[in-house]
PDB file of N, CA and C in Angstrom:
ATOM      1  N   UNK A   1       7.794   0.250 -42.720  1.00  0.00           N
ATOM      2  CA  UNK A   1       9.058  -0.327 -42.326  1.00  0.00           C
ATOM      3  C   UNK A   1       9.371   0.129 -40.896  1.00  0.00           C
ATOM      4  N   UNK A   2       9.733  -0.753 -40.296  1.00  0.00           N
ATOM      5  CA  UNK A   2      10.069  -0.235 -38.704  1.00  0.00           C
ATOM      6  C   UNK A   2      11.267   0.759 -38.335  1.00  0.00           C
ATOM      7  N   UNK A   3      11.510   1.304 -37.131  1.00  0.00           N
ATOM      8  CA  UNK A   3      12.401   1.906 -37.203  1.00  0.00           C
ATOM      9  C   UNK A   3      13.467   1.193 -36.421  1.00  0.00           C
ATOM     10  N   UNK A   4      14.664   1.485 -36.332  1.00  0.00           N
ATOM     11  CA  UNK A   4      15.596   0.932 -36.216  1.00  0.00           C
ATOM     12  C   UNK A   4      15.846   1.258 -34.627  1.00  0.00           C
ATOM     13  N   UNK A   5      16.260   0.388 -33.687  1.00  0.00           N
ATOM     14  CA  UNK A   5      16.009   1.335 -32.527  1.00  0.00           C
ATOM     15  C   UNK A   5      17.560   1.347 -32.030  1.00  0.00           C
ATOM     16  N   UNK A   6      18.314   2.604 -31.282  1.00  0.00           N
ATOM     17  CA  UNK A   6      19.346   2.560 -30.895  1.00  0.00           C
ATOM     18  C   UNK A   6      20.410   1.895 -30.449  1.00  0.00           C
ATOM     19  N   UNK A   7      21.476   1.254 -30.764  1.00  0.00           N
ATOM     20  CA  UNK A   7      22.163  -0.157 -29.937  1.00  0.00           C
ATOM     21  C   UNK A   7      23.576   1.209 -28.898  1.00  0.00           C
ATOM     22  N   UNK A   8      23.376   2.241 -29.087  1.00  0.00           N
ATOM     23  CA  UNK A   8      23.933   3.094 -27.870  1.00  0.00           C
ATOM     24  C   UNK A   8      24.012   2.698 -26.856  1.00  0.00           C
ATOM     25  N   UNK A   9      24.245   2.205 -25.185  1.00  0.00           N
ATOM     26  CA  UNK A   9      23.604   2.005 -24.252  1.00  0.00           C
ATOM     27  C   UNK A   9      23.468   3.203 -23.319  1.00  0.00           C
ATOM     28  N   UNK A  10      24.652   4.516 -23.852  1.00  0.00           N
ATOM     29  CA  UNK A  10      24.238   5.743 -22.980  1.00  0.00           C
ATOM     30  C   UNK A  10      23.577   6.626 -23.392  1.00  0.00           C
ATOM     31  N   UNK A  11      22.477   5.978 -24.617  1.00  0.00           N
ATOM     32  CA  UNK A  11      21.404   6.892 -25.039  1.00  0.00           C
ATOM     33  C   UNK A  11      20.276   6.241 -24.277  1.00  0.00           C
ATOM     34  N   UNK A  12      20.208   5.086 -24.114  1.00  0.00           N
ATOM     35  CA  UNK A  12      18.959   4.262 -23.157  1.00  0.00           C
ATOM     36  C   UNK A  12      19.119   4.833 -21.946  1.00  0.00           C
ATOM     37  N   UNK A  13      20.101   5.273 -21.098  1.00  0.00           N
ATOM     38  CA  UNK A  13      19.352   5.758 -19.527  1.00  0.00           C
ATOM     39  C   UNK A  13      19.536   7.133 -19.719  1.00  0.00           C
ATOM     40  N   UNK A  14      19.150   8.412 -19.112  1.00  0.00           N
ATOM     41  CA  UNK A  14      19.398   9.317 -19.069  1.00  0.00           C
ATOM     42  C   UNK A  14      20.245   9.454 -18.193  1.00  0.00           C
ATOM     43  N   UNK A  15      20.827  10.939 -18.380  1.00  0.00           N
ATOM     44  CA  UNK A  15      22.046  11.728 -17.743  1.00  0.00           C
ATOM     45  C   UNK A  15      22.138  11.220 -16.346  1.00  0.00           C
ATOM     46  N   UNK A  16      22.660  10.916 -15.461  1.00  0.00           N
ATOM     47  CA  UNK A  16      23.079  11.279 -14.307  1.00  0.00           C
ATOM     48  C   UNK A  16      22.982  13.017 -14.255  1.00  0.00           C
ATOM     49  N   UNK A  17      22.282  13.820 -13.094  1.00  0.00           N
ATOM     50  CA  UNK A  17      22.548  14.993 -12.774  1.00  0.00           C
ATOM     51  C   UNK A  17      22.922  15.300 -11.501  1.00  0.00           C
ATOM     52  N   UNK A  18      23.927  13.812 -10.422  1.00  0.00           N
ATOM     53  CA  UNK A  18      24.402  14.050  -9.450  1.00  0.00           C
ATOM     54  C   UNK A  18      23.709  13.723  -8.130  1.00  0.00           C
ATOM     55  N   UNK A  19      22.115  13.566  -8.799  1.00  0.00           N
ATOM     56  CA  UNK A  19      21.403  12.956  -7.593  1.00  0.00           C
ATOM     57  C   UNK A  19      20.476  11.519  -7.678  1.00  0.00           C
ATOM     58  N   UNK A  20      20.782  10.785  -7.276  1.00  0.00           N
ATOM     59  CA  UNK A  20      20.082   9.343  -7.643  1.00  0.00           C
ATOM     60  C   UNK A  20      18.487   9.086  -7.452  1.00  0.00           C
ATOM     61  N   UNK A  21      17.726   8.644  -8.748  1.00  0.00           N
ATOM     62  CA  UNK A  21      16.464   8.591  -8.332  1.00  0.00           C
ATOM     63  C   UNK A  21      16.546   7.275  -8.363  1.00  0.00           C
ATOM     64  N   UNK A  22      15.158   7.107  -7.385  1.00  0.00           N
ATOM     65  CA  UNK A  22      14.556   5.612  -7.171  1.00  0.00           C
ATOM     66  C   UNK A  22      14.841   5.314  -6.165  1.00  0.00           C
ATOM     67  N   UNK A  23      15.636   4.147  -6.414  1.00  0.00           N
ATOM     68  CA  UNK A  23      16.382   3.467  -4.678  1.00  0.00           C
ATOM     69  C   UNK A  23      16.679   4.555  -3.895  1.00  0.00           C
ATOM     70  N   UNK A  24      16.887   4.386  -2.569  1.00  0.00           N
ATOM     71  CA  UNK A  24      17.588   5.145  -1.710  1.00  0.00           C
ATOM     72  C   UNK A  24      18.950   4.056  -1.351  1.00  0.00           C
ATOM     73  N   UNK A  25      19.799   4.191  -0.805  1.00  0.00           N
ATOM     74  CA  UNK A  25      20.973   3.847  -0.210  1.00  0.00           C
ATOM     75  C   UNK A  25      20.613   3.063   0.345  1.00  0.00           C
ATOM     76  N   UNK A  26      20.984   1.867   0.496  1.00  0.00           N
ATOM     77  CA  UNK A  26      20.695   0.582   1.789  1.00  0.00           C
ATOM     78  C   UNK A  26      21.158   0.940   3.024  1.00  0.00           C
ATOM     79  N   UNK A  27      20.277   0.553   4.104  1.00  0.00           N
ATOM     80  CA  UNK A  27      21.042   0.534   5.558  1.00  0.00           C
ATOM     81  C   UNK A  27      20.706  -0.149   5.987  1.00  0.00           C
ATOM     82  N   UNK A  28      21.815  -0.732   6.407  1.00  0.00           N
ATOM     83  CA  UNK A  28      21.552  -2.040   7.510  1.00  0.00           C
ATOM     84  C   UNK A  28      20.985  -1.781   8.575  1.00  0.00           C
ATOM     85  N   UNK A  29      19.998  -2.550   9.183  1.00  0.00           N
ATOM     86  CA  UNK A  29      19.291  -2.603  10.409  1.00  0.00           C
ATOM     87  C   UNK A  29      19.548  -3.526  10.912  1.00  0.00           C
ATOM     88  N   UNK A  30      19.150  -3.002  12.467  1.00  0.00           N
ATOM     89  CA  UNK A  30      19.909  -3.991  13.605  1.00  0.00           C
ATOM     90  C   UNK A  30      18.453  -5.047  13.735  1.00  0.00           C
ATOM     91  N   UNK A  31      18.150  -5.994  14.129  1.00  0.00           N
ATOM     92  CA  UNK A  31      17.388  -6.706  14.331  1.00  0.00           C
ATOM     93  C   UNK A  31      16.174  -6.206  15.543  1.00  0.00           C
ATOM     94  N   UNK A  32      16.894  -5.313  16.055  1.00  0.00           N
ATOM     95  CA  UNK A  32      16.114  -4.784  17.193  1.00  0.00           C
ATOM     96  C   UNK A  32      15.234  -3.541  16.040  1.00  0.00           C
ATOM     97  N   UNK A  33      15.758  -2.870  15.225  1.00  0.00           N
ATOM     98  CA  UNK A  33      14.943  -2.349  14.461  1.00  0.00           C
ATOM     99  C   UNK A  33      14.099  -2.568  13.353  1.00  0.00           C
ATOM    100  N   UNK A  34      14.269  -3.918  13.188  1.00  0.00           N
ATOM    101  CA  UNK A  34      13.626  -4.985  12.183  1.00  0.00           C
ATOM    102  C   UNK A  34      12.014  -5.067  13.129  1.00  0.00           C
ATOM    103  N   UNK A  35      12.360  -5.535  14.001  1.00  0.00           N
ATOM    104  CA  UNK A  35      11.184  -6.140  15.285  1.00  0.00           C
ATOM    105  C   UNK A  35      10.240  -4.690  15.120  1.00  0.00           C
ATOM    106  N   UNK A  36      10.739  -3.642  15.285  1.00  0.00           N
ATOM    107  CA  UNK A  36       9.927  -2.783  15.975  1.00  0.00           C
ATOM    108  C   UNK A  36       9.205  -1.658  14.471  1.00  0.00           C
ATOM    109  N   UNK A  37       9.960  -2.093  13.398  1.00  0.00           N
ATOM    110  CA  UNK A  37       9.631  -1.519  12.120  1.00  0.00           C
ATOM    111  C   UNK A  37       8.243  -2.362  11.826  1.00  0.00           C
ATOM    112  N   UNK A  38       8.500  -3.874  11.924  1.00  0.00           N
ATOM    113  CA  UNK A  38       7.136  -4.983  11.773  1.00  0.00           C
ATOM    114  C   UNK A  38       5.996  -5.098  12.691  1.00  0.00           C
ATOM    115  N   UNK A  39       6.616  -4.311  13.648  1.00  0.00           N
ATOM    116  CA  UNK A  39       5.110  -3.915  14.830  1.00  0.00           C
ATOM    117  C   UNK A  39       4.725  -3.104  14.535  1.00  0.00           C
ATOM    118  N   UNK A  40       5.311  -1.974  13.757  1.00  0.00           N
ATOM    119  CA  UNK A  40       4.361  -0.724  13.871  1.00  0.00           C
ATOM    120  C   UNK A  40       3.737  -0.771  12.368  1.00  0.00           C
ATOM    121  N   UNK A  41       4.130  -1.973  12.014  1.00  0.00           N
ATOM    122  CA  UNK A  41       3.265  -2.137  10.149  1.00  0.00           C
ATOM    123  C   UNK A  41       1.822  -3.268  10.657  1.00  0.00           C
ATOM    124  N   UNK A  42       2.052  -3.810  11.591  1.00  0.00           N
ATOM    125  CA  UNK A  42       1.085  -4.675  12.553  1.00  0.00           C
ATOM    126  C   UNK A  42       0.454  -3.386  13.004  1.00  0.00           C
ATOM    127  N   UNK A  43       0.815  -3.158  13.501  1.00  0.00           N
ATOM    128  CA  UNK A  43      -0.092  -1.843  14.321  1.00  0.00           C
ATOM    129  C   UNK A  43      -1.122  -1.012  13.352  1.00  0.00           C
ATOM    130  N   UNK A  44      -0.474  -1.144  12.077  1.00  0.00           N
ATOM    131  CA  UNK A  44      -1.230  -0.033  11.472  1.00  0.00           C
ATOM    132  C   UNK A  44      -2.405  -1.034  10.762  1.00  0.00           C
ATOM    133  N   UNK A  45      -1.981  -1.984  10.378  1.00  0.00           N
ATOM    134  CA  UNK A  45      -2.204  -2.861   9.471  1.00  0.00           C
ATOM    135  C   UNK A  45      -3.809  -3.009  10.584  1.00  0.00           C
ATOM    136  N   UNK A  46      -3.657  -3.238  12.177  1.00  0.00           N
ATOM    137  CA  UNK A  46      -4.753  -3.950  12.687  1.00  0.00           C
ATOM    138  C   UNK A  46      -5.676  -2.589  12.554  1.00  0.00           C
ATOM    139  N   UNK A  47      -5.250  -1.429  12.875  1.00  0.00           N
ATOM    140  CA  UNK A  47      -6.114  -0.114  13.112  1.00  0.00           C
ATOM    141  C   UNK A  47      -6.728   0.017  11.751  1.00  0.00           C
ATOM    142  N   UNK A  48      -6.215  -0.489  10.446  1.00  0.00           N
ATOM    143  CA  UNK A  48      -6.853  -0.050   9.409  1.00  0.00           C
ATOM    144  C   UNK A  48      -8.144  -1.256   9.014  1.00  0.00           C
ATOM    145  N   UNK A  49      -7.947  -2.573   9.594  1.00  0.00           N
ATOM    146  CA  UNK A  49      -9.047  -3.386   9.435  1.00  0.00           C
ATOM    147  C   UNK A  49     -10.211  -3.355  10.517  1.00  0.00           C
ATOM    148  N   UNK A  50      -9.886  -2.717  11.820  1.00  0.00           N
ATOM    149  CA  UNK A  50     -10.270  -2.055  12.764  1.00  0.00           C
ATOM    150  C   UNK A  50     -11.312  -1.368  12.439  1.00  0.00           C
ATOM    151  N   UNK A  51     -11.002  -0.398  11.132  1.00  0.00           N
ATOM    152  CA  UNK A  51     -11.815   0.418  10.577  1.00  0.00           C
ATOM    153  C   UNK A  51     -12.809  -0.265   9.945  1.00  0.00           C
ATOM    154  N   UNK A  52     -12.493  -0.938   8.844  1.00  0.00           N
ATOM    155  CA  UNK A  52     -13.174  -1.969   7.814  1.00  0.00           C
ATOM    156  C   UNK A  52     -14.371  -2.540   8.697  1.00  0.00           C
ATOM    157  N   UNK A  53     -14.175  -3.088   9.782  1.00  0.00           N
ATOM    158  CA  UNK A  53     -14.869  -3.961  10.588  1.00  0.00           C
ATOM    159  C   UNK A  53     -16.150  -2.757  10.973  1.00  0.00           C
ATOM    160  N   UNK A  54     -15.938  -1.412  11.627  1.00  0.00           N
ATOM    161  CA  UNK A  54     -16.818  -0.600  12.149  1.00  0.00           C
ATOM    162  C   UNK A  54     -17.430  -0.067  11.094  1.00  0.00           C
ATOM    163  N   UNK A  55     -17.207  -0.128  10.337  1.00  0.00           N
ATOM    164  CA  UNK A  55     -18.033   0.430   8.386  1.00  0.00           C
ATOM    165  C   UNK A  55     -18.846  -0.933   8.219  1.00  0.00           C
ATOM    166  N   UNK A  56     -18.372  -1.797   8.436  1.00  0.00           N
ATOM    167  CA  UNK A  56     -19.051  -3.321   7.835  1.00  0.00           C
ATOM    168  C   UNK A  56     -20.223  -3.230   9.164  1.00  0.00           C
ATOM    169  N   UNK A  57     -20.283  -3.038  10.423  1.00  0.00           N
ATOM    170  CA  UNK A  57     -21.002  -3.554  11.004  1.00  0.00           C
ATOM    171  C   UNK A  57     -22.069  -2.486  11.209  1.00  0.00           C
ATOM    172  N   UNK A  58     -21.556  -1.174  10.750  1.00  0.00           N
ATOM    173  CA  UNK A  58     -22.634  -0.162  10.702  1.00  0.00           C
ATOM    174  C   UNK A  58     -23.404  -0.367   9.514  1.00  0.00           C
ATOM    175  N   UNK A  59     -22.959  -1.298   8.656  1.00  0.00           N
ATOM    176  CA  UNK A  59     -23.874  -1.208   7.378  1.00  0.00           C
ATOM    177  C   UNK A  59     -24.582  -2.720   7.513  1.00  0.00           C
ATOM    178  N   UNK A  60     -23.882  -3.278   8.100  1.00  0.00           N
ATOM    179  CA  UNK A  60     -25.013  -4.891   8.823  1.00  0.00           C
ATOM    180  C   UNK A  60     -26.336  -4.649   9.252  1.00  0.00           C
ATOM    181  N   UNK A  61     -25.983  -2.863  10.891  1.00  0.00           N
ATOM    182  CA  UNK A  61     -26.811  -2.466  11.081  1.00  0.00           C
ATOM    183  C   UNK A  61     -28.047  -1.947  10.219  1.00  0.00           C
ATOM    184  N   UNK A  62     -27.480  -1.185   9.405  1.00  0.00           N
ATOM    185  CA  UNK A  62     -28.558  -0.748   8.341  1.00  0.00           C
ATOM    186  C   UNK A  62     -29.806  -1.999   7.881  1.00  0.00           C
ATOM    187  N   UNK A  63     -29.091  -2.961   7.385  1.00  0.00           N
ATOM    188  CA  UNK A  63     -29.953  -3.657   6.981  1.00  0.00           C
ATOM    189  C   UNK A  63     -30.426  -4.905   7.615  1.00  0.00           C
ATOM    190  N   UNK A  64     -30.371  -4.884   8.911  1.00  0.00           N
ATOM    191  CA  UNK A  64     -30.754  -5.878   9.878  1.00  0.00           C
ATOM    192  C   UNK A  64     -32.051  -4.150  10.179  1.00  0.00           C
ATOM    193  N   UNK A  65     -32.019  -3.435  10.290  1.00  0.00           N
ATOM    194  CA  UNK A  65     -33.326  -1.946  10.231  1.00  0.00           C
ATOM    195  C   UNK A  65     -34.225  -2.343   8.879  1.00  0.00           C
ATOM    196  N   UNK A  66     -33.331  -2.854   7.867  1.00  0.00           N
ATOM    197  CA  UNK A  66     -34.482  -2.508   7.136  1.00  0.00           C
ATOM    198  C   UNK A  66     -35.086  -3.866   6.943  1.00  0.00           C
ATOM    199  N   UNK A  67     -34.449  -5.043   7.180  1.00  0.00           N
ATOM    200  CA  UNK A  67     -35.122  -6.091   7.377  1.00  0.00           C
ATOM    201  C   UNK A  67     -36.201  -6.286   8.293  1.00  0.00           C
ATOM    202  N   UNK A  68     -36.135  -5.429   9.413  1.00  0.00           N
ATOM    203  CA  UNK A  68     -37.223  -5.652  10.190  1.00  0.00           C
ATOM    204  C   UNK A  68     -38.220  -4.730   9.566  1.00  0.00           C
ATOM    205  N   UNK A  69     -38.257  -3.948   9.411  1.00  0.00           N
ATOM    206  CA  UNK A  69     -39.266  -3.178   8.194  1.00  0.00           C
ATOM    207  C   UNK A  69     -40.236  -3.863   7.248  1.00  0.00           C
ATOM    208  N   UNK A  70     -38.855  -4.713   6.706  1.00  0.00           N
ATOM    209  CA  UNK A  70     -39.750  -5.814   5.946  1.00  0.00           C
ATOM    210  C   UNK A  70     -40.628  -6.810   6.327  1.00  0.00           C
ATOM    211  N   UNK A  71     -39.999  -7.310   7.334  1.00  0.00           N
ATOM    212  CA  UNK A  71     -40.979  -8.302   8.355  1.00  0.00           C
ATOM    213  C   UNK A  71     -42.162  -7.956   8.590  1.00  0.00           C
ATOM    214  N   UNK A  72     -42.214  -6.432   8.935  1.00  0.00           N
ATOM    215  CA  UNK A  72     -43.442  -5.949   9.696  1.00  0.00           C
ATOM    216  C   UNK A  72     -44.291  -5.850   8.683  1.00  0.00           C
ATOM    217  N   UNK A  73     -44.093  -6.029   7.056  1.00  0.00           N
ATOM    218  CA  UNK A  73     -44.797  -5.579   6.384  1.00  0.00           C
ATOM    219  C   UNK A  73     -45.871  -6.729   6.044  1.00  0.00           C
TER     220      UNK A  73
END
């Protein structure tokens, strides 16, 4: 038989202990800090595929080496 589950609603969240988890507080931003928050997520965003690209082409290298290996064989 199932159990019956609580229809309480201040047994479903826990206590408040004065400090809020999760969200933080909203703040409005000025548009000038909108612009410059989305460049520096661009910025990171290009340096991290930046990376991707120099891993991918060192491992192209690899096997454009071992293809010629094979050729010669």
């Amino acid at each position: 038989m199932p159990v019956p589950k609580p229809t309480d609603p201040k047994a479903a969240h826990p206590p408040e202990t004065g400090k809020p988890e999760g969200r933080k507080p909203w703040k409005k931003k000025s548009p000038v800090e909108v612009v410059l928050e989305q460049a520096g997520k661009l910025k990171a965003e290009i340096a991290e595929m930046e990376e991707e690209i120099k891993a991918k082409r060192k491992q192209l290298q690899k096997f454009e080496e071992a293809k010629k290996i094979f050729e010669a064989i």
